[in-house]
C-alpha atoms as a PDB file:
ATOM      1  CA  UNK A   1    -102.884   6.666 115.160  1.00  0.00           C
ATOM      2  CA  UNK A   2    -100.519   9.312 114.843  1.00  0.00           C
ATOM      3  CA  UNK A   3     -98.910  11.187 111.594  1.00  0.00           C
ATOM      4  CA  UNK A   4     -96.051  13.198 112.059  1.00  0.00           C
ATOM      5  CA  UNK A   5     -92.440  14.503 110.549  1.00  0.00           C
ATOM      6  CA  UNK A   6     -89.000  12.751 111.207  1.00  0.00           C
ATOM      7  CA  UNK A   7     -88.219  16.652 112.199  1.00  0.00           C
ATOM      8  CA  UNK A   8     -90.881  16.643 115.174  1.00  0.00           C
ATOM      9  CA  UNK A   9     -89.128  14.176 117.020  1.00  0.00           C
ATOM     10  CA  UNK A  10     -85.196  13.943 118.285  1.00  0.00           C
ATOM     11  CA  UNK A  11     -85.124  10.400 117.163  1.00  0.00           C
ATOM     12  CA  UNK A  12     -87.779  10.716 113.988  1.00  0.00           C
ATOM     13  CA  UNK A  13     -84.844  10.397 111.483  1.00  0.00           C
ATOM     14  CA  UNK A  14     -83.181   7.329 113.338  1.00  0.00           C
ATOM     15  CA  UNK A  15     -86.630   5.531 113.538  1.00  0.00           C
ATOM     16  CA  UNK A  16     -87.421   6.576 109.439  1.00  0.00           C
ATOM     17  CA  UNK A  17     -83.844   4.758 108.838  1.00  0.00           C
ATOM     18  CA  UNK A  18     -84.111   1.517 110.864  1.00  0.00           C
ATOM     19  CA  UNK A  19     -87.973   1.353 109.324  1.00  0.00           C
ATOM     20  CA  UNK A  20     -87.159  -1.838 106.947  1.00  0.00           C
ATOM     21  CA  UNK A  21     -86.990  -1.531 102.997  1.00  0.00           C
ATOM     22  CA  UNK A  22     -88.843  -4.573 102.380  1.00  0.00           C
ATOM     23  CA  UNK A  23     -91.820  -5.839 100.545  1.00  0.00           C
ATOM     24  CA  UNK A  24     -92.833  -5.994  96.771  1.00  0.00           C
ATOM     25  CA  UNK A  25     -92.192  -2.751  95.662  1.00  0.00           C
ATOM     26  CA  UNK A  26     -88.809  -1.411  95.896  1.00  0.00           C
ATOM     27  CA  UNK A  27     -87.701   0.892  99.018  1.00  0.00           C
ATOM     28  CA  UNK A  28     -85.520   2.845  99.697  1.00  0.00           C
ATOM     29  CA  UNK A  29     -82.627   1.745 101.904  1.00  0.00           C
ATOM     30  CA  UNK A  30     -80.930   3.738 104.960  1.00  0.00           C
ATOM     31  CA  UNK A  31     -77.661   4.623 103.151  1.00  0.00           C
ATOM     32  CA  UNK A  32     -79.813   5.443  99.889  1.00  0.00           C
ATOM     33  CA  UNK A  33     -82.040   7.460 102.015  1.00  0.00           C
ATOM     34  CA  UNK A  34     -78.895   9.253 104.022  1.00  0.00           C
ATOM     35  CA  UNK A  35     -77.341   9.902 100.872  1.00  0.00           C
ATOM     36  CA  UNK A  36     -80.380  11.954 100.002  1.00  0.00           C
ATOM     37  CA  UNK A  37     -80.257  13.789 103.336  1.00  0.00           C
ATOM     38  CA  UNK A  38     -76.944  15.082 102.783  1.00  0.00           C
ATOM     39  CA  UNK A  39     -77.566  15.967  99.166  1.00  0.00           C
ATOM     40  CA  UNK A  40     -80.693  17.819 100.670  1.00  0.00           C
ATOM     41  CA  UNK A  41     -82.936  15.997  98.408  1.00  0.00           C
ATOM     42  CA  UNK A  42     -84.863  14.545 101.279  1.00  0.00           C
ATOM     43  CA  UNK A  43     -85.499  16.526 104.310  1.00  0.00           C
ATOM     44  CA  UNK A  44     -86.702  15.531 108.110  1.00  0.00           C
ATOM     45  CA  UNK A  45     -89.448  17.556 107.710  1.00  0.00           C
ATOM     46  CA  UNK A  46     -90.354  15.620 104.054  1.00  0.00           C
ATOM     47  CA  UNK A  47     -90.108  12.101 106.075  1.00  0.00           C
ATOM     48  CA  UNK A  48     -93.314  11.240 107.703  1.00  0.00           C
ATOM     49  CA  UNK A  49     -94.245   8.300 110.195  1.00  0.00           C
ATOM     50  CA  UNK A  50     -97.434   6.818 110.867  1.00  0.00           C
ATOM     51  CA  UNK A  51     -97.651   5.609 114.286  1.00  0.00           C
ATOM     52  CA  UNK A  52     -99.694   3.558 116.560  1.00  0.00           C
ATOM     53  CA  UNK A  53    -100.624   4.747 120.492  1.00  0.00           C
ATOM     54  CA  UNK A  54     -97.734   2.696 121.681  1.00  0.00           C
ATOM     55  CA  UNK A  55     -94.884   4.539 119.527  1.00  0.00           C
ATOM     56  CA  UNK A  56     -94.305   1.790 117.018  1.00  0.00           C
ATOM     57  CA  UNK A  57     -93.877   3.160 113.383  1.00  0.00           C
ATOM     58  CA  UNK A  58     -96.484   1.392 111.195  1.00  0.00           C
ATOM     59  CA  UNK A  59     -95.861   3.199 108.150  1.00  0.00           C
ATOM     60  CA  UNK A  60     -93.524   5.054 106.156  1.00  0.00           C
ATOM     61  CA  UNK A  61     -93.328   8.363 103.502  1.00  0.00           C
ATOM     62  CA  UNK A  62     -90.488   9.936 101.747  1.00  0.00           C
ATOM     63  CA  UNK A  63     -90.979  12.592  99.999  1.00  0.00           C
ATOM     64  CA  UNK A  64     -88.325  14.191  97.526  1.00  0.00           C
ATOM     65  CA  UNK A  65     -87.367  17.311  96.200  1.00  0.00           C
ATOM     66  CA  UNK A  66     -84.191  18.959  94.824  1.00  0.00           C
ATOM     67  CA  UNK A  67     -81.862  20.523  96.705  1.00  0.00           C
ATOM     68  CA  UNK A  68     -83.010  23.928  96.558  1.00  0.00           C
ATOM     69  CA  UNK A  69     -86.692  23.300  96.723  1.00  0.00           C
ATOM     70  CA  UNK A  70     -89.114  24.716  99.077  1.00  0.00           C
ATOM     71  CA  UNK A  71     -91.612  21.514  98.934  1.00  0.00           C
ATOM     72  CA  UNK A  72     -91.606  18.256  97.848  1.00  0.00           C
ATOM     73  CA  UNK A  73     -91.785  17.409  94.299  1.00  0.00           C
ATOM     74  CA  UNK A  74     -92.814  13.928  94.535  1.00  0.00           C
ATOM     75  CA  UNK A  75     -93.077  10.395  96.839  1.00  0.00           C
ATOM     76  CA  UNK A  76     -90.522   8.500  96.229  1.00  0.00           C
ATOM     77  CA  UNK A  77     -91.407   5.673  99.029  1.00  0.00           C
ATOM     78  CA  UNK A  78     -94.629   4.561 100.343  1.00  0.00           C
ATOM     79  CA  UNK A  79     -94.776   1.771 103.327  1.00  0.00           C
ATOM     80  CA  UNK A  80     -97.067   0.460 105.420  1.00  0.00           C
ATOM     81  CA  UNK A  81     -96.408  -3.242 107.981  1.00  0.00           C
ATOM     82  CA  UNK A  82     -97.989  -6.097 106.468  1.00  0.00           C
ATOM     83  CA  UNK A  83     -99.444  -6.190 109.744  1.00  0.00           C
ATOM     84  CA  UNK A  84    -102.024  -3.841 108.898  1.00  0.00           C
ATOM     85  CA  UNK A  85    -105.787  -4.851 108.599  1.00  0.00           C
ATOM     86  CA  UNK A  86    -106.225  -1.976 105.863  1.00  0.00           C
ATOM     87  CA  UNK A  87    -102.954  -0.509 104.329  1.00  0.00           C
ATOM     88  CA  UNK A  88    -104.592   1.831 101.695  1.00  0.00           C
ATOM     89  CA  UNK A  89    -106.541   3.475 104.807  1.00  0.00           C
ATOM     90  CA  UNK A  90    -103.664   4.321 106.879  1.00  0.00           C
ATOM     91  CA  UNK A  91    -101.549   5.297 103.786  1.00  0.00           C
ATOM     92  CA  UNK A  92    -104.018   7.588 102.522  1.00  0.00           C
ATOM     93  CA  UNK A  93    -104.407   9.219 106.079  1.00  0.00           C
ATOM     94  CA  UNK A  94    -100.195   9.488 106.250  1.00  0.00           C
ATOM     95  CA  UNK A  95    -100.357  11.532 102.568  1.00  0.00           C
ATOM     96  CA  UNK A  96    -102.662  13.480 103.802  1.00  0.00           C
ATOM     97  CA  UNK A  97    -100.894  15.019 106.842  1.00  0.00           C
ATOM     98  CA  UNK A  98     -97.373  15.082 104.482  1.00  0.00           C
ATOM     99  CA  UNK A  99    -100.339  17.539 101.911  1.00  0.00           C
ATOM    100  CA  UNK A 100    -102.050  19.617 104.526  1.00  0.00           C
ATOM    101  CA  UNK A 101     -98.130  20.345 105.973  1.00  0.00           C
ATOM    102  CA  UNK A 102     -96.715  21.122 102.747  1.00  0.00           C
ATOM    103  CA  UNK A 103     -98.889  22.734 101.448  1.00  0.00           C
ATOM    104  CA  UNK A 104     -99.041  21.184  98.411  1.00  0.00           C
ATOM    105  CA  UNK A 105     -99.685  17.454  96.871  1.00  0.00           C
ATOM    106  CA  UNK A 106     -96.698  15.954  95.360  1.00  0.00           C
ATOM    107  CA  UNK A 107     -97.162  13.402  92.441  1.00  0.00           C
ATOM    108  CA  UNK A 108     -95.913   9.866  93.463  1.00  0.00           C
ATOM    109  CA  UNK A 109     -93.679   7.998  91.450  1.00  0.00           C
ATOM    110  CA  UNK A 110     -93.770   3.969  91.412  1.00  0.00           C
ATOM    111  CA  UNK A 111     -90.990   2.381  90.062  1.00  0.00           C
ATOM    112  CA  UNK A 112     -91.810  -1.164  88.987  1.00  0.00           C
ATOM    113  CA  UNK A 113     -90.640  -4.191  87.135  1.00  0.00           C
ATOM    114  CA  UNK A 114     -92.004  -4.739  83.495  1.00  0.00           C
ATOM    115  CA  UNK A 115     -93.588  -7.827  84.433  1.00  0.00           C
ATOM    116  CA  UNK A 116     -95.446  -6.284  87.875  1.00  0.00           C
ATOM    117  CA  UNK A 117     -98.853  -7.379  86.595  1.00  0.00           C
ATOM    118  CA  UNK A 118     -98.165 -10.696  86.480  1.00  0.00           C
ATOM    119  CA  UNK A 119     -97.134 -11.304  89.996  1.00  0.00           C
ATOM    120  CA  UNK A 120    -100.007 -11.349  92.523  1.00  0.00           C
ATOM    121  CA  UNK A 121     -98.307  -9.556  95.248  1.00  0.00           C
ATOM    122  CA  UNK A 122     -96.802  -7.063  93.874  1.00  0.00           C
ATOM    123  CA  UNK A 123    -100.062  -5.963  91.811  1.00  0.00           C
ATOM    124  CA  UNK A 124    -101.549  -6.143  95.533  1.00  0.00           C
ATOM    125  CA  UNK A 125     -98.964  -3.964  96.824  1.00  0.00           C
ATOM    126  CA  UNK A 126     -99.516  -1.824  93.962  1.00  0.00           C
ATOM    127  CA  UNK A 127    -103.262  -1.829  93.907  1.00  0.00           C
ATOM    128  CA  UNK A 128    -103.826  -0.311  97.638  1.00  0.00           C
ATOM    129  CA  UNK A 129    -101.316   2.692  96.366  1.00  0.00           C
ATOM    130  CA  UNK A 130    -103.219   3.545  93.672  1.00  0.00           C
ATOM    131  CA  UNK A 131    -106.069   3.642  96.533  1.00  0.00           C
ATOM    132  CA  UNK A 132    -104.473   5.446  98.873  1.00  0.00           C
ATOM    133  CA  UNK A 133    -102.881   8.021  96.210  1.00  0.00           C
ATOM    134  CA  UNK A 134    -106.970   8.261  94.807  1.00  0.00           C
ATOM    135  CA  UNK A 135    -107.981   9.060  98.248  1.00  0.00           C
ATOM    136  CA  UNK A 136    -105.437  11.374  99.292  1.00  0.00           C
ATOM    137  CA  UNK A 137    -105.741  13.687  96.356  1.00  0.00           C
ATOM    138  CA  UNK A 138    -103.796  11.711  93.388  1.00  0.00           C
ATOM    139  CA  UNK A 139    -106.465  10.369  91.052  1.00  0.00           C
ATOM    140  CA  UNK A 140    -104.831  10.345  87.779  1.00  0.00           C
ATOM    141  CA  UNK A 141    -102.181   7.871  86.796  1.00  0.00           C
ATOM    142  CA  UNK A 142     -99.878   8.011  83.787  1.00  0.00           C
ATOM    143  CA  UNK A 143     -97.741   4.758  83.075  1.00  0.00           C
ATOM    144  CA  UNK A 144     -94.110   5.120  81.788  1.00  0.00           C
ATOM    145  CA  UNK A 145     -91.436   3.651  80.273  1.00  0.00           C
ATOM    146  CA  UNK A 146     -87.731   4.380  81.541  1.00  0.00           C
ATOM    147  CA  UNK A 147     -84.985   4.464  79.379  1.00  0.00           C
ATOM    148  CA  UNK A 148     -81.376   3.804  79.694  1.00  0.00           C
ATOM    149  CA  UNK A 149     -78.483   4.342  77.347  1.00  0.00           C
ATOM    150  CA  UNK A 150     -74.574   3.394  78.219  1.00  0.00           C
ATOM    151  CA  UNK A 151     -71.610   4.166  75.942  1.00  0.00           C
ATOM    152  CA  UNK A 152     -72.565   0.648  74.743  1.00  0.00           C
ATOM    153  CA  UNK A 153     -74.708   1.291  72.897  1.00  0.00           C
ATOM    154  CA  UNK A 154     -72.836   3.765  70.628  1.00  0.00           C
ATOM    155  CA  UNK A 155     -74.271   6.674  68.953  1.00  0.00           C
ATOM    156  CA  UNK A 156     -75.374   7.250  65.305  1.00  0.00           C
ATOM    157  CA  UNK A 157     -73.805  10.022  62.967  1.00  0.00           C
ATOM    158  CA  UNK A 158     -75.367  12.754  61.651  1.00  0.00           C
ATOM    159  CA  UNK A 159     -77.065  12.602  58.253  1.00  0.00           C
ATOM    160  CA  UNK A 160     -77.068  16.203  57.267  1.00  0.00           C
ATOM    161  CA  UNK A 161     -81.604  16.002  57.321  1.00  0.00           C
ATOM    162  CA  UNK A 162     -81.901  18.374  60.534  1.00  0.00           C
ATOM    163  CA  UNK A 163     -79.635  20.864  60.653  1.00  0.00           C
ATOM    164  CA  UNK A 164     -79.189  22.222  65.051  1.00  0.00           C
ATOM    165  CA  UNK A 165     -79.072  25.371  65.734  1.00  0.00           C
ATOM    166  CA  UNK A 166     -79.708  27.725  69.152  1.00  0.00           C
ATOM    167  CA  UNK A 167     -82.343  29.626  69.195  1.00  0.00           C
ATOM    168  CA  UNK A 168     -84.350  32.965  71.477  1.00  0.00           C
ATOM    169  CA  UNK A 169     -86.393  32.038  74.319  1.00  0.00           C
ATOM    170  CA  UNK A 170     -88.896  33.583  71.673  1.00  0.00           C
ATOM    171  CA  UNK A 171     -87.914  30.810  69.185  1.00  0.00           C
ATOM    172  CA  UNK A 172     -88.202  28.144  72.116  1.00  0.00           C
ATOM    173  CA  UNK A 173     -91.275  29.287  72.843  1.00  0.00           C
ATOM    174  CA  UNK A 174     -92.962  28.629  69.932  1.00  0.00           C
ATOM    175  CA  UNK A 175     -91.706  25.663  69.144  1.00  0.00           C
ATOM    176  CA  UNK A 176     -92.700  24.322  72.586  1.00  0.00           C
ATOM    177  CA  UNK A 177     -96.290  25.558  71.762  1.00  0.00           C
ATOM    178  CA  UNK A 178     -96.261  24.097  67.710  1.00  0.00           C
ATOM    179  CA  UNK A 179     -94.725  20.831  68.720  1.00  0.00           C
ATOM    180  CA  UNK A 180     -98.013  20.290  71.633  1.00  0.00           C
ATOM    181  CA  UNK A 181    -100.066  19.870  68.961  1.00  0.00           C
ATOM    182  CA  UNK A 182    -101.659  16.506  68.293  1.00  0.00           C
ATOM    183  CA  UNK A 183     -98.750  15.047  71.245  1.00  0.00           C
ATOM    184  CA  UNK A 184     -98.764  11.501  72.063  1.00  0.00           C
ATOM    185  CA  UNK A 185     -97.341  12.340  75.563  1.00  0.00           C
ATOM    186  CA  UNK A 186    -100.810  12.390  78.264  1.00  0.00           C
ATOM    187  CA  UNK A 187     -99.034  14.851  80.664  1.00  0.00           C
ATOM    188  CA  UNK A 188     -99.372  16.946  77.240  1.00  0.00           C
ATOM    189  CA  UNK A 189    -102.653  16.063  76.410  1.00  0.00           C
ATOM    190  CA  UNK A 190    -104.120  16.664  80.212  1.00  0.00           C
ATOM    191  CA  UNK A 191    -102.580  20.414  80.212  1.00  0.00           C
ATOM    192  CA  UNK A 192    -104.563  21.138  76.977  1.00  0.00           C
ATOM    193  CA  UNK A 193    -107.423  20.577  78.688  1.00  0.00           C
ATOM    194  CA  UNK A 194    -107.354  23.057  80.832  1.00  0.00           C
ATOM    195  CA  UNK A 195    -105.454  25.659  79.193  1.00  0.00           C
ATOM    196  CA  UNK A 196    -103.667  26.757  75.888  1.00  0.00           C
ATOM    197  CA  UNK A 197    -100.722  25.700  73.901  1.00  0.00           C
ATOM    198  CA  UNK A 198     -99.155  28.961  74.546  1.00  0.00           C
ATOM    199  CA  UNK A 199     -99.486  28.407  78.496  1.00  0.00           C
ATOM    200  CA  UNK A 200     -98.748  25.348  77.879  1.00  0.00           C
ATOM    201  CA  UNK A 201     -95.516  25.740  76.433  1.00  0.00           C
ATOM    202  CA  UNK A 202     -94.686  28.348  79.581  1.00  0.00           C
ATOM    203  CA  UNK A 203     -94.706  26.102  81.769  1.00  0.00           C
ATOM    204  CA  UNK A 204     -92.755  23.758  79.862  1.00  0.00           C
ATOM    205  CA  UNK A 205     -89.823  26.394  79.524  1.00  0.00           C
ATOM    206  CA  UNK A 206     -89.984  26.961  83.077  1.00  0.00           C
ATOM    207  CA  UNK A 207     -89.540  23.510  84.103  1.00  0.00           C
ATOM    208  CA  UNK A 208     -86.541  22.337  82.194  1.00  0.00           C
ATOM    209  CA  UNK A 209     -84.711  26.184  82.730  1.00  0.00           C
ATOM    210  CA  UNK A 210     -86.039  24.634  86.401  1.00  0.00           C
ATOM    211  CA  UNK A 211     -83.941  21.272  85.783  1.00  0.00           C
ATOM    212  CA  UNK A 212     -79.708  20.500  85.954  1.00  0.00           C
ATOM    213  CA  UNK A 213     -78.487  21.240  82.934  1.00  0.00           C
ATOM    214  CA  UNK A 214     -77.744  24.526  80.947  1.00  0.00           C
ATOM    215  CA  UNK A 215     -80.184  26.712  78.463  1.00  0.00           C
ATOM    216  CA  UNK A 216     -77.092  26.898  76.183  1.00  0.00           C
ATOM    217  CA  UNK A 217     -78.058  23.031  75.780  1.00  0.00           C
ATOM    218  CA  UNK A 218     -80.955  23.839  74.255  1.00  0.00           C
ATOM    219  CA  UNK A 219     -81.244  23.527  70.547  1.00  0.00           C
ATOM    220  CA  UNK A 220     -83.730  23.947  67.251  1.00  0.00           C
ATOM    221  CA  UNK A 221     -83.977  21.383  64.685  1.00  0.00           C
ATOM    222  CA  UNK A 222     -84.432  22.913  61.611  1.00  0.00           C
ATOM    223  CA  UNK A 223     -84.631  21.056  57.684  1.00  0.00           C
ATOM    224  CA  UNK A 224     -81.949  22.712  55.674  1.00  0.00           C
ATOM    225  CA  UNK A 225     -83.795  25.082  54.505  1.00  0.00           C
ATOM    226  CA  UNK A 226     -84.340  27.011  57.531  1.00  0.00           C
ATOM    227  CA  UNK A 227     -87.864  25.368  58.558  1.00  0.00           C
ATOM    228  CA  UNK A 228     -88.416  24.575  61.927  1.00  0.00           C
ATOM    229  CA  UNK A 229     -88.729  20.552  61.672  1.00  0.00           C
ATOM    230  CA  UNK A 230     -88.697  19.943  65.537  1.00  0.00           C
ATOM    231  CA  UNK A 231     -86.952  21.038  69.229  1.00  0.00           C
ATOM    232  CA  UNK A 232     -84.351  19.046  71.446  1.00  0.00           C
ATOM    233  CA  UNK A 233     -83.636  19.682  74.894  1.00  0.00           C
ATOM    234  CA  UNK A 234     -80.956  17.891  76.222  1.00  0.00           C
ATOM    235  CA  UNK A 235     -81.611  17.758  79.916  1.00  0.00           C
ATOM    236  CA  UNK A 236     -80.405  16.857  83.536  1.00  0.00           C
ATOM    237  CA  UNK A 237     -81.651  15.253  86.990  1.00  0.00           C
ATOM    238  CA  UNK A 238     -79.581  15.211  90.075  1.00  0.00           C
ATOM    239  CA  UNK A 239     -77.999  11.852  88.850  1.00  0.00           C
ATOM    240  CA  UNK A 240     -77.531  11.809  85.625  1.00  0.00           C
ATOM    241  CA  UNK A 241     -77.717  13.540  82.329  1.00  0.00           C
ATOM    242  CA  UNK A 242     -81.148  12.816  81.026  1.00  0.00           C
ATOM    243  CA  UNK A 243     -82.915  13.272  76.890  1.00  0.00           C
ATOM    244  CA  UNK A 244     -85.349  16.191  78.346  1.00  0.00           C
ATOM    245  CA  UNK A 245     -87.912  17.381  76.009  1.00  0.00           C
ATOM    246  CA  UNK A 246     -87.849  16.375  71.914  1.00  0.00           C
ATOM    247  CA  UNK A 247     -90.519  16.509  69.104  1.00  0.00           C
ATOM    248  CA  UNK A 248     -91.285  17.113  65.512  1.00  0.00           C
ATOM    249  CA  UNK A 249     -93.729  19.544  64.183  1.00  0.00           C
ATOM    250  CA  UNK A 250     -97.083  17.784  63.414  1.00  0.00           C
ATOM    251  CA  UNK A 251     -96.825  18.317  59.666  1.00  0.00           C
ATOM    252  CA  UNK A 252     -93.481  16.506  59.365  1.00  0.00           C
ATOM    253  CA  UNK A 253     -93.811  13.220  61.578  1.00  0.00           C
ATOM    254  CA  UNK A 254     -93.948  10.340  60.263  1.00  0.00           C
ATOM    255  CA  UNK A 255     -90.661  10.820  58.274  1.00  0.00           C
ATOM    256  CA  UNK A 256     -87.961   9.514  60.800  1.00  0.00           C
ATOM    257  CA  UNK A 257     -86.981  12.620  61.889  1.00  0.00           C
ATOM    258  CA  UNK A 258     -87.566  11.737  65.483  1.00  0.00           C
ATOM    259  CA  UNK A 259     -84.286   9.905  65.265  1.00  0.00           C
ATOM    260  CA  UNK A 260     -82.259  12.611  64.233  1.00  0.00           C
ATOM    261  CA  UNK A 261     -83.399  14.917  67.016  1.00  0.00           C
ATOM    262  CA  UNK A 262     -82.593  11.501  69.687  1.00  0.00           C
ATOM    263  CA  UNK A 263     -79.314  11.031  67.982  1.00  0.00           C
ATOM    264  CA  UNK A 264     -78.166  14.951  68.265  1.00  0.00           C
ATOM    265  CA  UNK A 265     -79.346  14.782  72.280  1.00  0.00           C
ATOM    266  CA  UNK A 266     -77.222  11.599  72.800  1.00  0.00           C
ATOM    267  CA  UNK A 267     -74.437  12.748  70.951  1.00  0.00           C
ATOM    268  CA  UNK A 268     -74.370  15.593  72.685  1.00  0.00           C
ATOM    269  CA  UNK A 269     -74.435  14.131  76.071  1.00  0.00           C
ATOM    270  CA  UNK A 270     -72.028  10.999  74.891  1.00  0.00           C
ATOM    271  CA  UNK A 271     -69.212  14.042  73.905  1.00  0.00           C
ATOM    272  CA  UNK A 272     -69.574  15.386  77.463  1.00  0.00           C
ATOM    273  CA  UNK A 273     -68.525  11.854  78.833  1.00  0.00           C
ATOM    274  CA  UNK A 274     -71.886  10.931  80.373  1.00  0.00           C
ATOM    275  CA  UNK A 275     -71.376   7.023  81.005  1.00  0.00           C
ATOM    276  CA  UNK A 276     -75.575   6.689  81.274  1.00  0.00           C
ATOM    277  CA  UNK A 277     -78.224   9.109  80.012  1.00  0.00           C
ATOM    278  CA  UNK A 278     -82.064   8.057  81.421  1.00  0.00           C
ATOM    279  CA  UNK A 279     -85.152   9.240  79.420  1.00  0.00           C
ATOM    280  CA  UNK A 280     -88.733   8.356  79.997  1.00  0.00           C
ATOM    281  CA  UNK A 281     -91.985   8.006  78.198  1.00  0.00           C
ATOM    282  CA  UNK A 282     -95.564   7.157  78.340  1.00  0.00           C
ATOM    283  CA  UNK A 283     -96.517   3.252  77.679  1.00  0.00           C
ATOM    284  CA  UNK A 284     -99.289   4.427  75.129  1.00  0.00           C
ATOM    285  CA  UNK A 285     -96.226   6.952  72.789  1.00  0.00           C
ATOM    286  CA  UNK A 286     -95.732   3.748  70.737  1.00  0.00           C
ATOM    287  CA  UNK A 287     -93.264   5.722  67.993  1.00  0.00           C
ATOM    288  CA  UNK A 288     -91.572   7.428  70.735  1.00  0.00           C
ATOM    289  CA  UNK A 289     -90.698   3.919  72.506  1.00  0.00           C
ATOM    290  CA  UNK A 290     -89.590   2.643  68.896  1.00  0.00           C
ATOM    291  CA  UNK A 291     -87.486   5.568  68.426  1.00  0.00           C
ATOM    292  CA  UNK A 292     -85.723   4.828  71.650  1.00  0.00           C
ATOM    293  CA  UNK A 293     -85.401   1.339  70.880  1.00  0.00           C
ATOM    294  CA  UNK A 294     -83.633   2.270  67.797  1.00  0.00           C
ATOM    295  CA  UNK A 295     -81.168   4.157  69.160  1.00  0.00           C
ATOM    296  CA  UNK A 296     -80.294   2.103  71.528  1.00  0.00           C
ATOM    297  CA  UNK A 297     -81.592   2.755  74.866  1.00  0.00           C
ATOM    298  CA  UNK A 298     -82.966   0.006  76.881  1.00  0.00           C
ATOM    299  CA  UNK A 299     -86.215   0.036  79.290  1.00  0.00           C
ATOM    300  CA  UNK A 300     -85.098  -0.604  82.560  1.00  0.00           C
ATOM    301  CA  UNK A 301     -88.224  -0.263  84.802  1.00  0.00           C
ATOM    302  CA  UNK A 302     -91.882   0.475  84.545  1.00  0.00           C
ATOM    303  CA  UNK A 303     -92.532   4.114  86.589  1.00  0.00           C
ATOM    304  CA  UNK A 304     -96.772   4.367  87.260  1.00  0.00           C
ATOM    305  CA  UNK A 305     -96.612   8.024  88.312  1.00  0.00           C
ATOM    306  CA  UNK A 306     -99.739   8.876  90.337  1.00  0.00           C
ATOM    307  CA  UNK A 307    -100.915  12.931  90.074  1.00  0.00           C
ATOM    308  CA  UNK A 308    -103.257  15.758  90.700  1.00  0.00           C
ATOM    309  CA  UNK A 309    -104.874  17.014  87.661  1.00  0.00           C
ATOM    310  CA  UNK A 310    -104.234  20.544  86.843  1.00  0.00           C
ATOM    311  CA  UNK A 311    -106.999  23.307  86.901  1.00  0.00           C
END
């Protein structure tokens, strides 16, 4: 068996694209896949084949990144032929030659339908990528809701109990490291683990200033009185505008005031025009979920995201 880049062969990116997008879980197709290309999201060198002693391709990796990154920020498409005796094997070995090149080991994201338990060959399909992502480095899994919202849905005015305000990167980073506290989100609660609130909330900052979108976006949601009640962080991806980060201070949930920081993000992004913001959030953040639900947005697919712990 062989593992190698698209890039390390004249035709690599022609045989990635005529590779078929079939099976249980959803593929990516050849004009999805070239649109990436051009956008510089995927990259020859991030497309990896496994291949048998006679040249056929037997298996399939995409890896994606944005546009300007130097490595691979996550799989976005995992295949292996039906034909093969032991799929989690070969797909293991393939992730590990995409690591070792990179240099680092992406998360992978599986995007799945709500009821993907319940049908026996998609929770196959599923089951040997969780074993191949275990073997090849990924051993933790966080389940997640995503979120849509459409102009549809309409958005809710504001009450006057937060009042929005920007803030220092000073400001921001405080309330990144307050609002950690007792979190419902496991990414959250995995990081504190290994280190503290205050690196924490570092990192944080330097992922969204990372993400589309603009740090003037950024706001502070304070009560009226000028206490810090909670943080909202409208966001971006390549696609589409997107809620970010949001939270209340631990010693005011409980009150609602999750929905006014929601409603200030969407109405922010609805008076910009966007025609769809997307949002996630862990299966297990029940109010987070319900505060969603009440405003509106709708879950639109199940993403299992498959990771190497931190530390």
């Amino acid at each position: 068996m062989r593992f190698r880049a698209a890039a390390a062969a004249p035709d690599g990116t022609d045989r990635a694209l005529a590779y078929p997008a079939d099976g249980p879980v959803e593929a990516l197709s050849a004009d999805k896949i070239r649109e990436e290309l051009a956008g510089n999201r995927m990259r020859p060198e991030w497309i990896w084949l496994a291949e048998d002693e006679d040249g056929e391709v037997l298996g399939r990796a995409l890896w994606w990144g944005r546009a300007d990154s130097e490595r691979p920020i996550a799989l976005d498409c995992l295949q292996v032929r039906e034909t093969v005796a032991d799929p989690a094997a070969l797909a293991a070995a393939l992730l590990a030659a995409g690591h070792e090149a990179f240099g680092n080991t992406p998360l992978h994201n599986i995007s799945l339908p709500g009821d993907w338990r319940t049908r026996p060959g998609l929770a196959e399909a599923v089951a040997w990528r969780r074993r191949a992502a275990y073997e090849a480095g990924l051993p933790r899994e966080i389940e997640r809701l995503r979120y849509e919202w459409t102009p549809a849905a309409g958005t809710a005015a504001p009450t006057g109990r937060l009042v929005f305000r920007e803030g220092t990167d000073e400001e921001f980073l405080d309330a990144f490291a307050r609002l950690s506290a007792g979190s419902l989100d496991l990414h959250t609660q995995n990081e504190l683990r290994t280190r503290d609130a205050e690196q924490v909330a570092r990192e944080d900052v330097e992922f969204y200033l990372d993400c589309p979108g603009e740090r003037s976006w950024w706001r502070l949601a304070e009560l009226p009185d000028g206490t810090l009640a909670g943080l909202a962080v409208p966001s971006a991806t390549p696609y589409h505008r997107n809620v970010g980060y949001l939270g209340v201070v631990p010693e005011l949930r409980g009150r609602g005031l999750i929905d006014e920081v929601l409603a200030e993000i969407t109405r922010f992004h609805a008076a910009a025009g966007a025609e769809r913001i997307t949002a996630t959030t862990d299966t297990v953040n029940a109010p987070m979920a319900a505060a969603f639900d009440r405003a509106g947005y709708e879950v639109t697919e199940i993403r299992l995201v498959l990771e190497r712990p931190q530390g």
